[in-house]
PDB file of N, CA and C in Angstrom:
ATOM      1  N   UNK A   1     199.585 236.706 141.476  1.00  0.00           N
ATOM      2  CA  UNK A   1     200.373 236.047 142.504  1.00  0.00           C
ATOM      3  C   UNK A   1     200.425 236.930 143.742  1.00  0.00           C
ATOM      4  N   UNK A   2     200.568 235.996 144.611  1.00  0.00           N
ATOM      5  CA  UNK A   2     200.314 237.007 146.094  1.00  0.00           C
ATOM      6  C   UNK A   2     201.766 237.519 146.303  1.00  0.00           C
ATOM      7  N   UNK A   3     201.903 238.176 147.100  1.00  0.00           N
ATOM      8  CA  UNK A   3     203.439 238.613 147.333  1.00  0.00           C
ATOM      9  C   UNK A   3     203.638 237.760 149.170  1.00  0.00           C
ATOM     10  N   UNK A   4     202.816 237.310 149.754  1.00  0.00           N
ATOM     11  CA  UNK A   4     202.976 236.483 151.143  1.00  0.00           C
ATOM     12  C   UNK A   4     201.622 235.375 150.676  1.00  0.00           C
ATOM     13  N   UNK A   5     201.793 234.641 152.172  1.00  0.00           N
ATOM     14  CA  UNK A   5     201.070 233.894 151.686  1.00  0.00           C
ATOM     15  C   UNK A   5     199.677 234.696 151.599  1.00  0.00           C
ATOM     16  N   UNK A   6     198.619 233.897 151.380  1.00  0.00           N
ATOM     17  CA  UNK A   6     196.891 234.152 151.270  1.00  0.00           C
ATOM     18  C   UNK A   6     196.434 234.078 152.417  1.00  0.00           C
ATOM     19  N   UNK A   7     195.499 234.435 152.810  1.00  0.00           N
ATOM     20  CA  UNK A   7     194.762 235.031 154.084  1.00  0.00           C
ATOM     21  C   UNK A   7     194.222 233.720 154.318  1.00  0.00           C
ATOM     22  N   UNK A   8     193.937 232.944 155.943  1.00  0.00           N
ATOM     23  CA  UNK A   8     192.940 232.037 155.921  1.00  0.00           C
ATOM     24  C   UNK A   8     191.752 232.444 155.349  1.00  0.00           C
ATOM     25  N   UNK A   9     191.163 231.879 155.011  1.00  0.00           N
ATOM     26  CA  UNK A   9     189.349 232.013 154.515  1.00  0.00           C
ATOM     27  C   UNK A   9     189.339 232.723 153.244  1.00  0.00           C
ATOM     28  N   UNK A  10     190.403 233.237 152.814  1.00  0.00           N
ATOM     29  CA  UNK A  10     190.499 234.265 151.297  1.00  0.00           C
ATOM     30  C   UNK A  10     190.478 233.070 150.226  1.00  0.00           C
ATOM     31  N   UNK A  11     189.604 233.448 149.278  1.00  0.00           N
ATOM     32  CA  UNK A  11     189.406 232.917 147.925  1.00  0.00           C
ATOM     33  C   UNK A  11     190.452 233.494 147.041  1.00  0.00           C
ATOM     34  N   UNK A  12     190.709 232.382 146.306  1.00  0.00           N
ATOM     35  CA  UNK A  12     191.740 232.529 145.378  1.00  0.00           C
ATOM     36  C   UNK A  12     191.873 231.630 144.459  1.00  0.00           C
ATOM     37  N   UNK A  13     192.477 231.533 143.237  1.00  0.00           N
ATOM     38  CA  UNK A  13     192.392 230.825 142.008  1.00  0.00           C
ATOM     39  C   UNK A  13     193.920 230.278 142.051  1.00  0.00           C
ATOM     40  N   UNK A  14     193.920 229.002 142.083  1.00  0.00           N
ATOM     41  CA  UNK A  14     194.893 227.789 141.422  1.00  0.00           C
ATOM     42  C   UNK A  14     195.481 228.236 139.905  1.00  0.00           C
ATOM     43  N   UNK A  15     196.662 228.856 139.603  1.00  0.00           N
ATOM     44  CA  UNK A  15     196.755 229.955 138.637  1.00  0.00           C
ATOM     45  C   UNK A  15     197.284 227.942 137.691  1.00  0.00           C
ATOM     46  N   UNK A  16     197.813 226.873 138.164  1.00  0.00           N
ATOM     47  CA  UNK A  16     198.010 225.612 137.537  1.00  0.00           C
ATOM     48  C   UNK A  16     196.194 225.019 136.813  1.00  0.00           C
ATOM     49  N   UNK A  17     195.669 225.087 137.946  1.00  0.00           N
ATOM     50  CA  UNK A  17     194.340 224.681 137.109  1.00  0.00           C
ATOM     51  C   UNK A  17     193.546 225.418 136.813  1.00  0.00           C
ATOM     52  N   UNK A  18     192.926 226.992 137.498  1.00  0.00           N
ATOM     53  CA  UNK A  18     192.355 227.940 137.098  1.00  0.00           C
ATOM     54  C   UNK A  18     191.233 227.621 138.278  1.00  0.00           C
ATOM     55  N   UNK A  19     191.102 227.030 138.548  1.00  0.00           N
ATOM     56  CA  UNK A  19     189.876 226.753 140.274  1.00  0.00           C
ATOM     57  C   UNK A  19     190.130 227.522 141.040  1.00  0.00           C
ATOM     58  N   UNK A  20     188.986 228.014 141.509  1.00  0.00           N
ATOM     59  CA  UNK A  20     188.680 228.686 142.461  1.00  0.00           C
ATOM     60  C   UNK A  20     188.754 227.918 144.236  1.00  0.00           C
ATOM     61  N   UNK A  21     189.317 228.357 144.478  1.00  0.00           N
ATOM     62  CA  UNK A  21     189.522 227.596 146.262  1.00  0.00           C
ATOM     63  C   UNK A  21     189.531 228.774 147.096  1.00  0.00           C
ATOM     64  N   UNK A  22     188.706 228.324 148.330  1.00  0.00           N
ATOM     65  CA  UNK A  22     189.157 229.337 150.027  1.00  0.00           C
ATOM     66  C   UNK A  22     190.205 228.468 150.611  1.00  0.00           C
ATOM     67  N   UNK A  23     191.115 229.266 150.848  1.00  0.00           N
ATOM     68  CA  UNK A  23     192.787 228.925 151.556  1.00  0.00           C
ATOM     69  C   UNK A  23     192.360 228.396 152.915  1.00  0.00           C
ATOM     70  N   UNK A  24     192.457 227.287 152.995  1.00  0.00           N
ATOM     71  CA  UNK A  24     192.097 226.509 153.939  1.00  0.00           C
ATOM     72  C   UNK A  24     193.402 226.267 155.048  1.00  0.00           C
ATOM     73  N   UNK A  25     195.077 226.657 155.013  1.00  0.00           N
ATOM     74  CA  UNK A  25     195.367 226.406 155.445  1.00  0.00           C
ATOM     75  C   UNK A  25     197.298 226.848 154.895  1.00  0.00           C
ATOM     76  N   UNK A  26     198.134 226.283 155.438  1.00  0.00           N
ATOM     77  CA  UNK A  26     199.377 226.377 154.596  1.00  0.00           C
ATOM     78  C   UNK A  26     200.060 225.105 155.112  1.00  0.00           C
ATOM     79  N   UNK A  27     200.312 224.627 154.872  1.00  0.00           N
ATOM     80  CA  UNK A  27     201.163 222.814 154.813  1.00  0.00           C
ATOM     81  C   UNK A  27     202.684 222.889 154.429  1.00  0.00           C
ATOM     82  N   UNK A  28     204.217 223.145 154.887  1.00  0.00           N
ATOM     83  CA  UNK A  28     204.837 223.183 154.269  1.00  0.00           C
ATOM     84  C   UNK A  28     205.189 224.011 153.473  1.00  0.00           C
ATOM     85  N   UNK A  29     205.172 224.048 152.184  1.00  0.00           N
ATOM     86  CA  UNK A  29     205.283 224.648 150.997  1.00  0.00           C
ATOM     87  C   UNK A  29     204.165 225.135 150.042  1.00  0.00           C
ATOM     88  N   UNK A  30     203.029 224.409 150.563  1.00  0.00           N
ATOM     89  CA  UNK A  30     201.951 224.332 149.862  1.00  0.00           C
ATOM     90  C   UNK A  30     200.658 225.393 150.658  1.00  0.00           C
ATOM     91  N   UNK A  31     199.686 225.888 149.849  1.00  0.00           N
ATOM     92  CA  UNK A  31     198.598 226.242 150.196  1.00  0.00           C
ATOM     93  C   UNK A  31     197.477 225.301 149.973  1.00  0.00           C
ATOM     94  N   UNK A  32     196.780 224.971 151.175  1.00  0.00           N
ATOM     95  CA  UNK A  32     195.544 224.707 150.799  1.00  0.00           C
ATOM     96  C   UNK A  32     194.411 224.960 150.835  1.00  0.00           C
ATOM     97  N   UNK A  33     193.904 224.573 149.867  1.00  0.00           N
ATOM     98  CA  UNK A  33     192.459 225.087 149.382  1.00  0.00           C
ATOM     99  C   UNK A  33     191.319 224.260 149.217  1.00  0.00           C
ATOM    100  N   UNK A  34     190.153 224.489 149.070  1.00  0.00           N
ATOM    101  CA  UNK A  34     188.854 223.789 149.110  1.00  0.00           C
ATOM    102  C   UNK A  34     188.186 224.238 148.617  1.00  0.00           C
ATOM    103  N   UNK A  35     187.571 223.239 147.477  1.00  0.00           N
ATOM    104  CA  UNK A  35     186.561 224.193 146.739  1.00  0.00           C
ATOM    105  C   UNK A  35     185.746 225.146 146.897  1.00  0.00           C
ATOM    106  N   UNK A  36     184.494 225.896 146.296  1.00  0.00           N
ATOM    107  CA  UNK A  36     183.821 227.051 146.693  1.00  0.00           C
ATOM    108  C   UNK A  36     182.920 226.104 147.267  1.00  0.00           C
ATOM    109  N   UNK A  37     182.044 225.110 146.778  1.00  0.00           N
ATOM    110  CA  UNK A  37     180.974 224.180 146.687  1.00  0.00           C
ATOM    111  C   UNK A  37     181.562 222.659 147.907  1.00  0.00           C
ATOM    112  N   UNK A  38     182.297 223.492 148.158  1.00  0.00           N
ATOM    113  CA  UNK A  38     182.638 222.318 149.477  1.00  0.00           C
ATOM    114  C   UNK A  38     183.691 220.599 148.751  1.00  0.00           C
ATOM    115  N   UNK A  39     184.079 220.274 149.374  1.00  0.00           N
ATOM    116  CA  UNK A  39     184.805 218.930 148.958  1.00  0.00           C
ATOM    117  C   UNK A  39     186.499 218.653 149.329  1.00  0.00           C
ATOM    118  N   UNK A  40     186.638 217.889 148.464  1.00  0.00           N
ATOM    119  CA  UNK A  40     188.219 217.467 149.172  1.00  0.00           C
ATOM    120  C   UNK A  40     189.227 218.762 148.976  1.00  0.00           C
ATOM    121  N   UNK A  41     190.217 218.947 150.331  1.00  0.00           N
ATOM    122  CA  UNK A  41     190.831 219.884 149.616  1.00  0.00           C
ATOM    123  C   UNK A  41     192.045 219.661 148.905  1.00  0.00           C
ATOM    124  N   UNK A  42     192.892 220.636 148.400  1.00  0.00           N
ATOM    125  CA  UNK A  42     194.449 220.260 147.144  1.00  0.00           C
ATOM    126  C   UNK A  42     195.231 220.913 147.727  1.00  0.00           C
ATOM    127  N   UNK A  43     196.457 220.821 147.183  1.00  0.00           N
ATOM    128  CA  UNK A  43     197.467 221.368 147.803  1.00  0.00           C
ATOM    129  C   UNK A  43     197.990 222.549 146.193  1.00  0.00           C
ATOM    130  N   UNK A  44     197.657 223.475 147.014  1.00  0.00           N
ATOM    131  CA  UNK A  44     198.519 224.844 145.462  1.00  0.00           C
ATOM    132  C   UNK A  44     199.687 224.706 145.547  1.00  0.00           C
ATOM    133  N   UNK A  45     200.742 225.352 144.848  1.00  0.00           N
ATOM    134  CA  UNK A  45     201.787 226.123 144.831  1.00  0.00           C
ATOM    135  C   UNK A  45     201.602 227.520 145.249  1.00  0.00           C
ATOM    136  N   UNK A  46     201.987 228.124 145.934  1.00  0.00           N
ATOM    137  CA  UNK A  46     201.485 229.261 146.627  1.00  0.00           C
ATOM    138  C   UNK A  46     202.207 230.648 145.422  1.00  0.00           C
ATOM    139  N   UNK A  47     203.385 230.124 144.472  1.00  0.00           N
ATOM    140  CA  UNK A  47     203.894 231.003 143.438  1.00  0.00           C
ATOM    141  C   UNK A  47     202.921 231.143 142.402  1.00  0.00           C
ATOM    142  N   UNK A  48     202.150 230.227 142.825  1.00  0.00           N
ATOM    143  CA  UNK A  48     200.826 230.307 140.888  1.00  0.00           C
ATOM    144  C   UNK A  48     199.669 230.668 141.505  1.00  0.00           C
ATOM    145  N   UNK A  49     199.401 230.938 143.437  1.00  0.00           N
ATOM    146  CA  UNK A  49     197.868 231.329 143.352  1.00  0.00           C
ATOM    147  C   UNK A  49     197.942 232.694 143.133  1.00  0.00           C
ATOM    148  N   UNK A  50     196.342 232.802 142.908  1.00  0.00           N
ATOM    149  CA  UNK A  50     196.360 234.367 142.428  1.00  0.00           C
ATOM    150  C   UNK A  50     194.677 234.894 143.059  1.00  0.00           C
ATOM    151  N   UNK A  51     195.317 236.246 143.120  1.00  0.00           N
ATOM    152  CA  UNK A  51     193.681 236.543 144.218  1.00  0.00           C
ATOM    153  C   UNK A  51     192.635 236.653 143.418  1.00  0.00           C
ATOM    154  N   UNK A  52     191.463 236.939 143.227  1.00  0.00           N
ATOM    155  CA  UNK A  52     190.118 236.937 142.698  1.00  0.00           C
ATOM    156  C   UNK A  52     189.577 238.036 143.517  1.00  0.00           C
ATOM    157  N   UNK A  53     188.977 238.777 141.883  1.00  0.00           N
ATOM    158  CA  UNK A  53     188.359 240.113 142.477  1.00  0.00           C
ATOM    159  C   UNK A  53     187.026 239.832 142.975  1.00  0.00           C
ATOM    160  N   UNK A  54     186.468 240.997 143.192  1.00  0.00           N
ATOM    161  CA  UNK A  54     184.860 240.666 143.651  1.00  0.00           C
ATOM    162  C   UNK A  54     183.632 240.524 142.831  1.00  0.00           C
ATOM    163  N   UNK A  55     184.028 240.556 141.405  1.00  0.00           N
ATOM    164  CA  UNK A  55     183.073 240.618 140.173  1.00  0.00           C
ATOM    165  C   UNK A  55     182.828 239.118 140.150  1.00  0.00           C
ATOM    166  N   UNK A  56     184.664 238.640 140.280  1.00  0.00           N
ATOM    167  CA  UNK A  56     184.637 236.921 140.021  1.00  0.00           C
ATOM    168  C   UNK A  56     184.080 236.165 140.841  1.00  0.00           C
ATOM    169  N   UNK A  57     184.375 237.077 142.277  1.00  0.00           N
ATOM    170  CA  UNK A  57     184.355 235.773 143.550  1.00  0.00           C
ATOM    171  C   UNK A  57     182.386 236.005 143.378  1.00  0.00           C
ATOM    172  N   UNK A  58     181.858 236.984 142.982  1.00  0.00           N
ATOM    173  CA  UNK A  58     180.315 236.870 143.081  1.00  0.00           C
ATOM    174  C   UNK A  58     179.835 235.600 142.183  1.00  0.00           C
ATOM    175  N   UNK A  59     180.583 235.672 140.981  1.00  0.00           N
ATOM    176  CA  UNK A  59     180.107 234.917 139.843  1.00  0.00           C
ATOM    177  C   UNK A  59     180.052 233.633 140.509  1.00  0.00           C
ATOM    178  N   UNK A  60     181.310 232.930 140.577  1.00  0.00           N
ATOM    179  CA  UNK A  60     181.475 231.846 141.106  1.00  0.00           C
ATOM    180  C   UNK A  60     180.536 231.157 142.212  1.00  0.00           C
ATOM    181  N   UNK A  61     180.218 232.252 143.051  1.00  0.00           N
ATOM    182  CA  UNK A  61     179.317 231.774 144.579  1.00  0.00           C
ATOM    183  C   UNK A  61     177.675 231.873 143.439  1.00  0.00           C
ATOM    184  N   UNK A  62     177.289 232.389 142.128  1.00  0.00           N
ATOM    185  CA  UNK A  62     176.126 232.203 141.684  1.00  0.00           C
ATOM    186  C   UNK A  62     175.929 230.899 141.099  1.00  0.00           C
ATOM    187  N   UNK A  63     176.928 230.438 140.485  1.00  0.00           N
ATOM    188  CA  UNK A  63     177.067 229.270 139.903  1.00  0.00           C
ATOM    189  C   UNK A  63     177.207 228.069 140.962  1.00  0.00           C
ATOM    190  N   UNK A  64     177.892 228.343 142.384  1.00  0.00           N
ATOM    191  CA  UNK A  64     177.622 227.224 143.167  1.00  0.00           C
ATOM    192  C   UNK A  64     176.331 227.081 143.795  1.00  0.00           C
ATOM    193  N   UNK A  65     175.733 228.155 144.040  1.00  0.00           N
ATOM    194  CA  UNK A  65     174.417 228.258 144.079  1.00  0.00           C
ATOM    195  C   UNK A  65     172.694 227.490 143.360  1.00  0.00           C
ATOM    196  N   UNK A  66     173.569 228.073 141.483  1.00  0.00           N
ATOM    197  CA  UNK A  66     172.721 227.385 141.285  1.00  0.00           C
ATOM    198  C   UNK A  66     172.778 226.097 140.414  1.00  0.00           C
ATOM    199  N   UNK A  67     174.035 225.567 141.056  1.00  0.00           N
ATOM    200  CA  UNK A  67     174.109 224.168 140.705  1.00  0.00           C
ATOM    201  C   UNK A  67     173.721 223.616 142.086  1.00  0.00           C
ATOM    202  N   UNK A  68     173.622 224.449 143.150  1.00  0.00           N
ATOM    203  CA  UNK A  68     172.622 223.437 144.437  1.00  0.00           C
ATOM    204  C   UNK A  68     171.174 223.578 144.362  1.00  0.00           C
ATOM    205  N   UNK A  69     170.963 224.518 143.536  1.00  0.00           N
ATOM    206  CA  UNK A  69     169.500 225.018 143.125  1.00  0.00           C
ATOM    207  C   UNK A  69     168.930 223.747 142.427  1.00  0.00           C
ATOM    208  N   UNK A  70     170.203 223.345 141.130  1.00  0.00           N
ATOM    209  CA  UNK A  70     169.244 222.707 139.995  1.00  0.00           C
ATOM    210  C   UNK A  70     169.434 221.179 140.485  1.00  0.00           C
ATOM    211  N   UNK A  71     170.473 220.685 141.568  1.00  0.00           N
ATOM    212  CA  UNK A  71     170.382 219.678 142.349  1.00  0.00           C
ATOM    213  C   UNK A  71     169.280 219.046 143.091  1.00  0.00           C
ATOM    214  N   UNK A  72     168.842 219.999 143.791  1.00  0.00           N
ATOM    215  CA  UNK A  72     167.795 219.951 145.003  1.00  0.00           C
ATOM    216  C   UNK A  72     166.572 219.369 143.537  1.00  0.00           C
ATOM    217  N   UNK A  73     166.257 220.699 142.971  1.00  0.00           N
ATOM    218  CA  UNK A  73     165.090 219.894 142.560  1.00  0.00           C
ATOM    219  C   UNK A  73     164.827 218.825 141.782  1.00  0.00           C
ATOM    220  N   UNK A  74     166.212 218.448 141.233  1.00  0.00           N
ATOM    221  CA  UNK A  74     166.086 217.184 140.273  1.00  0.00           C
ATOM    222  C   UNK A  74     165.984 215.586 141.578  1.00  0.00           C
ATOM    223  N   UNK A  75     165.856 216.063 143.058  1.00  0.00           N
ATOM    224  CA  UNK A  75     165.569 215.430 143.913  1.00  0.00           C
ATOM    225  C   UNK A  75     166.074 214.247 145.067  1.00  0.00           C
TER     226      UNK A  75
END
């Protein structure tokens, strides 16, 4: 859990669903976020996000990667 809010553009994990989102913003009460792989964004609870180290945030950007990898060529 953060102790303020999250940085614009900082990645961070939805500690309610476990997703990974870049803090797109703060709304109210809420943080929002957007997936790694682009799409609609959600609204967090800003008491349950939680930051992501750099082992994770690599993993994650490999896997969005190569699910655009195995996209593209299935055509």
């Amino acid at each position: 859990m953060y102790p303020a809010k999250p940085a614009l553009g900082s990645t961070v994990r939805d500690g309610k669903t476990g997703a990974l989102g870049h803090v797109m913003g703060h709304e109210g009460p809420y943080v929002q976020l957007r997936p790694l792989a682009g799409g609609k964004e959600w609204d967090a609870d800003p008491a349950r996000v939680e930051p992501v180290d750099a082992t994770e945030l690599l993993s994650a950007r490999v896997a969005v990667a190569n699910e655009r990898s195995w996209k593209a060529s299935k055509g």
